[in-house]
C-alpha atoms as a PDB file:
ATOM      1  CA  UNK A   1      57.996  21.402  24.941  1.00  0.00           C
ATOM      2  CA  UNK A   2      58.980  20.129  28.583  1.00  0.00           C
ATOM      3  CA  UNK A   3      54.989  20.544  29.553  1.00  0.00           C
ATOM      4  CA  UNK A   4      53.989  18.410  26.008  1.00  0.00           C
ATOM      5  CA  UNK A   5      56.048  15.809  26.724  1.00  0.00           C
ATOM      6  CA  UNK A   6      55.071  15.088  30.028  1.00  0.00           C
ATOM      7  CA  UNK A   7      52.022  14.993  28.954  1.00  0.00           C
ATOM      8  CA  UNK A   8      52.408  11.933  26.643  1.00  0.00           C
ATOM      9  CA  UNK A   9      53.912  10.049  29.393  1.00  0.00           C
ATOM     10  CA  UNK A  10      51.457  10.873  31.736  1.00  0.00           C
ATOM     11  CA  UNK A  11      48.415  10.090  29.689  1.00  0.00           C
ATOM     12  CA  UNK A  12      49.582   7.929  26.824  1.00  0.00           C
ATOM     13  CA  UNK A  13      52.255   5.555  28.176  1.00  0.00           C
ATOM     14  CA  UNK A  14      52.373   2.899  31.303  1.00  0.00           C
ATOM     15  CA  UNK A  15      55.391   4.642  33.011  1.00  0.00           C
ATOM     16  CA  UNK A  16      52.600   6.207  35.663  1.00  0.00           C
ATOM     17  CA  UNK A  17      51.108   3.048  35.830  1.00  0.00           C
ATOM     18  CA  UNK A  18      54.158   1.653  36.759  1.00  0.00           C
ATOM     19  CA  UNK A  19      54.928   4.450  39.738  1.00  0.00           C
ATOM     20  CA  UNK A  20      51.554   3.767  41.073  1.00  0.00           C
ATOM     21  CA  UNK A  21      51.602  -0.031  41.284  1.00  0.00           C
ATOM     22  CA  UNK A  22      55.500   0.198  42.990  1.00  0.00           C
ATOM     23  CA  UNK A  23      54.374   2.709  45.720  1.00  0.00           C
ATOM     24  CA  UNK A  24      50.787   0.435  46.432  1.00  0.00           C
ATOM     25  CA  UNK A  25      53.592  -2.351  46.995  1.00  0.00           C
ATOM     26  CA  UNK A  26      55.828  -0.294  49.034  1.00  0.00           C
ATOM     27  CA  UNK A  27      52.813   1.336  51.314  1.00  0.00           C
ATOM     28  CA  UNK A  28      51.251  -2.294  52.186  1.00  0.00           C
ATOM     29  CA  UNK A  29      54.521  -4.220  52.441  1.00  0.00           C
ATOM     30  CA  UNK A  30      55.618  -1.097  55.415  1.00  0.00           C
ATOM     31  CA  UNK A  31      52.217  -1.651  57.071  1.00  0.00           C
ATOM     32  CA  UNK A  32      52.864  -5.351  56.896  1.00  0.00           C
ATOM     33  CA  UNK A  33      56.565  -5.028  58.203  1.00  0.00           C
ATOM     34  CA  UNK A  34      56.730  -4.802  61.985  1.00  0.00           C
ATOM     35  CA  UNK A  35      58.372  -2.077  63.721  1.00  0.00           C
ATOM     36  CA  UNK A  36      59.610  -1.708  67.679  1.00  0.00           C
ATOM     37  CA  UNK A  37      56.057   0.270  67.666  1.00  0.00           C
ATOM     38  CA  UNK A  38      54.036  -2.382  66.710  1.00  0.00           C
ATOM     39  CA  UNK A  39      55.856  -4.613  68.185  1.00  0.00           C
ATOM     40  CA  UNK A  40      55.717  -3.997  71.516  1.00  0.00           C
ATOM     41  CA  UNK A  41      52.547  -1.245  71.599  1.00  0.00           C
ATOM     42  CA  UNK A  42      49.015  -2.742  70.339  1.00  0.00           C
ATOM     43  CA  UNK A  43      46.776   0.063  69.172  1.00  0.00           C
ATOM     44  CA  UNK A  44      43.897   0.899  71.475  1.00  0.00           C
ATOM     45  CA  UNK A  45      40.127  -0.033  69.743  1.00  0.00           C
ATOM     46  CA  UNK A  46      39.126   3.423  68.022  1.00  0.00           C
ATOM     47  CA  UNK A  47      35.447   3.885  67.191  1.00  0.00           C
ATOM     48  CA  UNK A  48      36.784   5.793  64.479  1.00  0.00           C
ATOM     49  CA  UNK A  49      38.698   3.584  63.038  1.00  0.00           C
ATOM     50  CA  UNK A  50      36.184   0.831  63.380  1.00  0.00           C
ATOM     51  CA  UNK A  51      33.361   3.092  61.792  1.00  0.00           C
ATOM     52  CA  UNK A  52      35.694   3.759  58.703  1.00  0.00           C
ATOM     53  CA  UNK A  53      36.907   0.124  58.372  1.00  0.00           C
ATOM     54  CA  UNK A  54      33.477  -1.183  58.427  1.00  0.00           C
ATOM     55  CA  UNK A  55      32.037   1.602  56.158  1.00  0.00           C
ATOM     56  CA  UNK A  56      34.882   1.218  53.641  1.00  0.00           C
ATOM     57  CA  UNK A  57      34.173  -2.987  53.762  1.00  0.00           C
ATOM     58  CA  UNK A  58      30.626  -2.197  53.517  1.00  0.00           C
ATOM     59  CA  UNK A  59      31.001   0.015  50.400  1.00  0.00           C
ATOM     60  CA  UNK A  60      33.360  -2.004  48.921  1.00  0.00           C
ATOM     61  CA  UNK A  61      30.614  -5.498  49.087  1.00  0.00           C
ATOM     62  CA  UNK A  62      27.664  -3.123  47.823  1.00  0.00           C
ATOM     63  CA  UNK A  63      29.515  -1.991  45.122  1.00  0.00           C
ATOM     64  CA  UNK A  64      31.116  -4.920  43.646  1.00  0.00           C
ATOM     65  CA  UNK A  65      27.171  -6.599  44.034  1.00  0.00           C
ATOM     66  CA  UNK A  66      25.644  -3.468  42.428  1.00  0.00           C
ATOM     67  CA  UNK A  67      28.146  -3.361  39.353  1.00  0.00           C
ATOM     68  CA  UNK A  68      28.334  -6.904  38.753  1.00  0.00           C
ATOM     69  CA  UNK A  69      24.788  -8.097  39.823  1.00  0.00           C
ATOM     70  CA  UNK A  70      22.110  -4.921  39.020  1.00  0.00           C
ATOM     71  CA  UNK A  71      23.731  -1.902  36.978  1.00  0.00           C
ATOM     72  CA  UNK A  72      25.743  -4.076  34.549  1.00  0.00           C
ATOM     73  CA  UNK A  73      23.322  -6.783  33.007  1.00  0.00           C
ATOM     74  CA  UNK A  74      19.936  -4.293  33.710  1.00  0.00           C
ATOM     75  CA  UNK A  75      22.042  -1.954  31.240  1.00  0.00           C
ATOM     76  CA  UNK A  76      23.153  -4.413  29.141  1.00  0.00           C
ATOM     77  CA  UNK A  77      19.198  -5.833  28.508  1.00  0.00           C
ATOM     78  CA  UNK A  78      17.819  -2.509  28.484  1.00  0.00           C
ATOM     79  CA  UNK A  79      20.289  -0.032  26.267  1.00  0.00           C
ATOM     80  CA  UNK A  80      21.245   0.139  22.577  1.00  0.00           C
ATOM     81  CA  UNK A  81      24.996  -1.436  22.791  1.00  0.00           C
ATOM     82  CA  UNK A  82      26.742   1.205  21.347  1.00  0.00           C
ATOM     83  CA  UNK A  83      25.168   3.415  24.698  1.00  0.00           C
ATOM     84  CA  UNK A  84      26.055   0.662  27.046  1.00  0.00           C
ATOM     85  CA  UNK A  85      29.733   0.932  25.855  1.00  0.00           C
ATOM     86  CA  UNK A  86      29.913   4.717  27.092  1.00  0.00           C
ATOM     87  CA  UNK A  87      28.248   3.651  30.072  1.00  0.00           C
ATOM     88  CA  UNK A  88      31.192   1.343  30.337  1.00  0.00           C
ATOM     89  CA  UNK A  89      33.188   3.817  29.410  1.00  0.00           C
ATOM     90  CA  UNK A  90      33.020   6.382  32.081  1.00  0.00           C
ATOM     91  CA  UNK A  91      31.806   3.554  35.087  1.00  0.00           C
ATOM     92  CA  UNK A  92      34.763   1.303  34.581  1.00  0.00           C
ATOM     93  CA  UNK A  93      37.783   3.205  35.961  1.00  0.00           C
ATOM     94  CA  UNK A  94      36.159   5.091  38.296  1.00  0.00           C
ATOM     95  CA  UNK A  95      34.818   1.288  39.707  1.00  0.00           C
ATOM     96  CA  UNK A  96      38.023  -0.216  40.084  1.00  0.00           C
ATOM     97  CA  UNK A  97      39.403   3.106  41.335  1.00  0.00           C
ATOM     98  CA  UNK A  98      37.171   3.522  44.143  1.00  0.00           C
ATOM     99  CA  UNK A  99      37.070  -0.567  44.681  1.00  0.00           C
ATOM    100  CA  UNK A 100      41.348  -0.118  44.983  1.00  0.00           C
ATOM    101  CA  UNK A 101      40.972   2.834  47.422  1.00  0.00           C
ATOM    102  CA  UNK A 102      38.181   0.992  49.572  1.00  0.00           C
ATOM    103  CA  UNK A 103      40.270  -2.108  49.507  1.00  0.00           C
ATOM    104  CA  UNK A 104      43.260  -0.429  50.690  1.00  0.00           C
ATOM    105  CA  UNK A 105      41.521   0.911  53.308  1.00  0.00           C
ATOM    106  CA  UNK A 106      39.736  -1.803  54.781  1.00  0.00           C
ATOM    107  CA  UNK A 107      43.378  -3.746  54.613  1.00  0.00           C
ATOM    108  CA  UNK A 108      44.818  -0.926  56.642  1.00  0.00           C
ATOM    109  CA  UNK A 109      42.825  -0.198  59.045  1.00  0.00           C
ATOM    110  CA  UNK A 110      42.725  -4.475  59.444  1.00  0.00           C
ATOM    111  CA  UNK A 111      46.662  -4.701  59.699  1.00  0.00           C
ATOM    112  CA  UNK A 112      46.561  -1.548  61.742  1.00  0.00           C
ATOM    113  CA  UNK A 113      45.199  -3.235  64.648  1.00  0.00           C
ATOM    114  CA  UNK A 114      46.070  -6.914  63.793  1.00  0.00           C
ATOM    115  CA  UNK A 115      50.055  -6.572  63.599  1.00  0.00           C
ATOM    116  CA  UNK A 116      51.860  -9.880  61.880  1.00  0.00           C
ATOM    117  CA  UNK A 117      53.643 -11.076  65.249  1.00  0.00           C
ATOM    118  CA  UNK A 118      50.156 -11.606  66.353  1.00  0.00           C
ATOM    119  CA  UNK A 119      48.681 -13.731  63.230  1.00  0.00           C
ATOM    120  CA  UNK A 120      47.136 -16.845  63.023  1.00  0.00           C
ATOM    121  CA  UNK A 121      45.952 -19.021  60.500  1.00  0.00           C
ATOM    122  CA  UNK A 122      42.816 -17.529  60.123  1.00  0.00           C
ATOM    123  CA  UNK A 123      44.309 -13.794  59.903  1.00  0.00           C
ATOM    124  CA  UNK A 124      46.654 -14.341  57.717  1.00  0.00           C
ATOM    125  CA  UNK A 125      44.194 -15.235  55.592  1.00  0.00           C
ATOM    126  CA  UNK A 126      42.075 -12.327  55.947  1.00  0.00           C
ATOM    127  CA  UNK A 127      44.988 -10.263  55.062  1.00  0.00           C
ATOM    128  CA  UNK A 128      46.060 -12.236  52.262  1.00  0.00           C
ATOM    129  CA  UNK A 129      42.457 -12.093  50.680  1.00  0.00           C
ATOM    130  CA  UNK A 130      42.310  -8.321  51.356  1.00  0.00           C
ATOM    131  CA  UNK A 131      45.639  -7.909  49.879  1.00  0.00           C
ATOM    132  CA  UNK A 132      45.105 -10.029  46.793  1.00  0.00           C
ATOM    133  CA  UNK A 133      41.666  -8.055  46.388  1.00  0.00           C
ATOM    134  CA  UNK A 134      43.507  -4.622  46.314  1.00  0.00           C
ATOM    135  CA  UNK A 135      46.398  -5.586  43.697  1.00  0.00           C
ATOM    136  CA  UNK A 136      43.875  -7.460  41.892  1.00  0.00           C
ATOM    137  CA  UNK A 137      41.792  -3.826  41.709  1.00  0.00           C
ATOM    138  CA  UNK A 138      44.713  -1.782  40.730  1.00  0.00           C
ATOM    139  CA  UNK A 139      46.214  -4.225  38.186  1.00  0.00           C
ATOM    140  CA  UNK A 140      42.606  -3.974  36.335  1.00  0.00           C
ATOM    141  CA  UNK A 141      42.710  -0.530  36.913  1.00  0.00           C
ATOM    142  CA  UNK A 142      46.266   0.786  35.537  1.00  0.00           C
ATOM    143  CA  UNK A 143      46.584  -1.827  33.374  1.00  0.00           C
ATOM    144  CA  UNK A 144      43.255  -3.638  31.924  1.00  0.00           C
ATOM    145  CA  UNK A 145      40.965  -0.840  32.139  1.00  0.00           C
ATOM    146  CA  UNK A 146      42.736   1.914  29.743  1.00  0.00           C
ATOM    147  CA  UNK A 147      43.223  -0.721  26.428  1.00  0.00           C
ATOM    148  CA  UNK A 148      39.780  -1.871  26.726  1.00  0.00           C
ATOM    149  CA  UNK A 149      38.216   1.899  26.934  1.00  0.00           C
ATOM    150  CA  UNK A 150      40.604   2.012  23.165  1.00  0.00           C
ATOM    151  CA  UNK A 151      39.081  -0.789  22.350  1.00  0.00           C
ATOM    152  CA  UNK A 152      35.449  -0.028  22.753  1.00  0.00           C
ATOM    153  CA  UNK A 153      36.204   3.234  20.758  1.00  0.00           C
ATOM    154  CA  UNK A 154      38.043   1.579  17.376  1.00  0.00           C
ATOM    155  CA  UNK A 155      34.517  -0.683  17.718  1.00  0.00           C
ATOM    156  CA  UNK A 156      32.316   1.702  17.732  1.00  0.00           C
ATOM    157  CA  UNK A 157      33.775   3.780  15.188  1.00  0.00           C
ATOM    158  CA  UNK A 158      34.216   1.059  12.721  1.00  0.00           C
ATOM    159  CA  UNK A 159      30.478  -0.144  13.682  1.00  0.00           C
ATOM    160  CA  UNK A 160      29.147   3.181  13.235  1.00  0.00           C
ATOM    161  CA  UNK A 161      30.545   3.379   9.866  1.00  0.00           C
ATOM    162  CA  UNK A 162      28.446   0.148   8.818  1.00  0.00           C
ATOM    163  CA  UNK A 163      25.439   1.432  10.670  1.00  0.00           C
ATOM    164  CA  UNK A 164      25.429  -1.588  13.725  1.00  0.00           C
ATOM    165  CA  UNK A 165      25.497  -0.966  16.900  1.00  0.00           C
ATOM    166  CA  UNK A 166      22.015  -0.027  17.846  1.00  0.00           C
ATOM    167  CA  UNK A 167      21.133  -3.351  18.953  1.00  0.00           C
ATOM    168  CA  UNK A 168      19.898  -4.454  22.306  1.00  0.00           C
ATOM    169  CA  UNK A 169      21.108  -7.023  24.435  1.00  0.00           C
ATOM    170  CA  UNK A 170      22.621  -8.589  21.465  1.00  0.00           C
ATOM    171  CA  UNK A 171      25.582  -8.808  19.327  1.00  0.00           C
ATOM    172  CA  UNK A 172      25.156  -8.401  15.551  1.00  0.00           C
ATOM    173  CA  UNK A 173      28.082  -7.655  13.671  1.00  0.00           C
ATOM    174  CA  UNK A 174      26.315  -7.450  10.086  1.00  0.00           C
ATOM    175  CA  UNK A 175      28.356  -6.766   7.347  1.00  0.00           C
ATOM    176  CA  UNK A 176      31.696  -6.408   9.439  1.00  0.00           C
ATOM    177  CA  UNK A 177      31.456  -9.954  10.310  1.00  0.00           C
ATOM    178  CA  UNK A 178      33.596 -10.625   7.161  1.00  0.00           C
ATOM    179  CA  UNK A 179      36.312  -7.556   8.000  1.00  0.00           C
ATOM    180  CA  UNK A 180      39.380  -9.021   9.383  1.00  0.00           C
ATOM    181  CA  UNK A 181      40.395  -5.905  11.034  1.00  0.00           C
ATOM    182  CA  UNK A 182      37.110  -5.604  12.735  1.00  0.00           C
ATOM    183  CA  UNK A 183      37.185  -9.201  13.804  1.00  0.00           C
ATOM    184  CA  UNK A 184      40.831  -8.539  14.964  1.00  0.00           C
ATOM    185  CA  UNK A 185      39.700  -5.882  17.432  1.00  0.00           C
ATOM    186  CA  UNK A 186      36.382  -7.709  18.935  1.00  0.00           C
ATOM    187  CA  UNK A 187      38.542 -10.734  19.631  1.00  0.00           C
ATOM    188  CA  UNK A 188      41.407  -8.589  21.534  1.00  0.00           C
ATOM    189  CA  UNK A 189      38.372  -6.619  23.568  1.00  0.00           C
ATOM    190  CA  UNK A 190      36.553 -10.210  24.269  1.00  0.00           C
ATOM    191  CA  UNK A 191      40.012 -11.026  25.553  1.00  0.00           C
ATOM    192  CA  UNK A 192      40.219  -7.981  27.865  1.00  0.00           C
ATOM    193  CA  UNK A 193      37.169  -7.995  29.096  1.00  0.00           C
ATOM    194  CA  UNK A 194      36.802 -11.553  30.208  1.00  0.00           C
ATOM    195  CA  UNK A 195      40.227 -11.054  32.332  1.00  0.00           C
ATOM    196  CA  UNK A 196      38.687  -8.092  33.725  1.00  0.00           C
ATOM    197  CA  UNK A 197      35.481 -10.371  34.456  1.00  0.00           C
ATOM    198  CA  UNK A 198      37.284 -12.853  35.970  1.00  0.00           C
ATOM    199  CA  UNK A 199      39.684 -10.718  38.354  1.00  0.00           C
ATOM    200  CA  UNK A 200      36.072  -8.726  39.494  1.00  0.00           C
ATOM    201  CA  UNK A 201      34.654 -11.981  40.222  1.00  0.00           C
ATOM    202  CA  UNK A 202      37.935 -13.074  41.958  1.00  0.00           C
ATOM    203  CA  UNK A 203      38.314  -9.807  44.013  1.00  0.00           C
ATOM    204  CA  UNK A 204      34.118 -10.275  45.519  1.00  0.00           C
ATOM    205  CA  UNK A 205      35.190 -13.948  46.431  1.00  0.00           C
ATOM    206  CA  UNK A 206      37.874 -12.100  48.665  1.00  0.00           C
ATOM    207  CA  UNK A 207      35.627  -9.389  49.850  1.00  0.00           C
ATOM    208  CA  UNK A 208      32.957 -12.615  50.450  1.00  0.00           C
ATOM    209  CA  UNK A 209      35.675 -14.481  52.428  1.00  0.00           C
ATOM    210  CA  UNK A 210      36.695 -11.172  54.481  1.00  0.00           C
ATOM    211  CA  UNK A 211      32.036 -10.943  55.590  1.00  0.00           C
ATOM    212  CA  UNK A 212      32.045 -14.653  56.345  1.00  0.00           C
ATOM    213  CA  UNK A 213      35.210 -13.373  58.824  1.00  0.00           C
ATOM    214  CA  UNK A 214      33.484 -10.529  60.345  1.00  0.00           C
ATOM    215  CA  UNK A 215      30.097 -12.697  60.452  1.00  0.00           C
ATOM    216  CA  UNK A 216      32.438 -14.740  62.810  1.00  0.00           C
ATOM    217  CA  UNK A 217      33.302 -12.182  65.134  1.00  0.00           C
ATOM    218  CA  UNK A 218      29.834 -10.444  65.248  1.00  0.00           C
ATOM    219  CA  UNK A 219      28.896 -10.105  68.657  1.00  0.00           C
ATOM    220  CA  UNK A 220      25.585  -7.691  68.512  1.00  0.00           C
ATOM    221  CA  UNK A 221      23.536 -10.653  67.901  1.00  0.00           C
END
């Protein structure tokens, strides 16, 4: 009983959600908060440290460019619609999962070595876009992602049913276009999706803004 119901709050209610997003608050705001450490110790350069921070920025740019740019519309042109949608289906959380994680990272690793009584303009910045990239991430991924994966499934059922879907690169309702309930749910996953859309497209202008930083500083050329 104990086991059942902890089940249906992990997996079919926001309360984890909601313990995730607090602790991603509380672990940046302590690495932005400055201790006696940090204060009055800098962190020596660390090639580690650099390789990861670079690696994570670096896989954080290629993926947002691959998802957004190549994978999503040469799927969307090439697939029956109905297949896209489980493409969707299994890409999108695991996306804006590993997009959160690299984000975090890279923001980090950045504050790690850039405490805040050092900032200037131009850092502050930086860690504002990083840290507006990460939240961004997480508040698709907890909370955007999971109603549009119901979403996709009520459509396809219902489109199934009425023998639509198949269709490539297009959307053709046929005979549902006149089912209120139908129409009901296309309009809410329209709605979901374009937020999601525009927060992706938000999050690689920060990522952009964080290489035009690092182009700055570039001193092997």
């Amino acid at each position: 009983m104990i086991d059942s119901r902890f089940c249906r709050i992990l997996f079919y209610t926001t309360q984890p959600a909601h313990v995730i997003m607090i602790a991603a608050v509380l672990c940046v705001t302590s690495a932005l908060v400055p201790t006696t450490d940090r204060v009055h110790f800098s962190h020596p350069q660390s090639r580690a440290a650099a390789f990861i921070y670079l690696a994570s920025f670096v896989m954080h740019l290629g993926a947002q460019i691959w998802m957004t740019f190549v994978s999503g519309l040469s799927l969307y042109f090439a697939l029956p619609r109905h297949t896209f949608g489980e493409v969707q289906r299994i890409l999108f959380p695991r996306y804006f999962t590993i997009n959160a994680c690299l984000s975090l990272t890279t923001l980090l690793i950045f504050v790690k070595h850039h405490p805040i009584h050092t900032w200037n303009t131009e850092i502050a910045i930086q860690v504002g876009g990083m840290s507006s990239a990460f939240f961004l991430e997480l508040l698709i991924r907890l909370y955007l992602t999971p109603p549009l994966l119901r979403l996709i499934v009520q459509k396809n059922i219902l489109e199934r049913a009425a023998g639509v879907g198949n269709e490539i690169g297009v959307h053709n309702p046929g005979p549902l276009k006149h089912c209120p309930h139908y129409l009901k749910i296309h309009q809410a996953f329209r709605r979901v999706h374009v937020f999601i859309a525009m927060g992706n497209m938000l999050t690689m202008g920060c990522t952009v803004l964080h290489l035009h930083y690092i182009a700055s500083k570039l001193c092997v050329l």
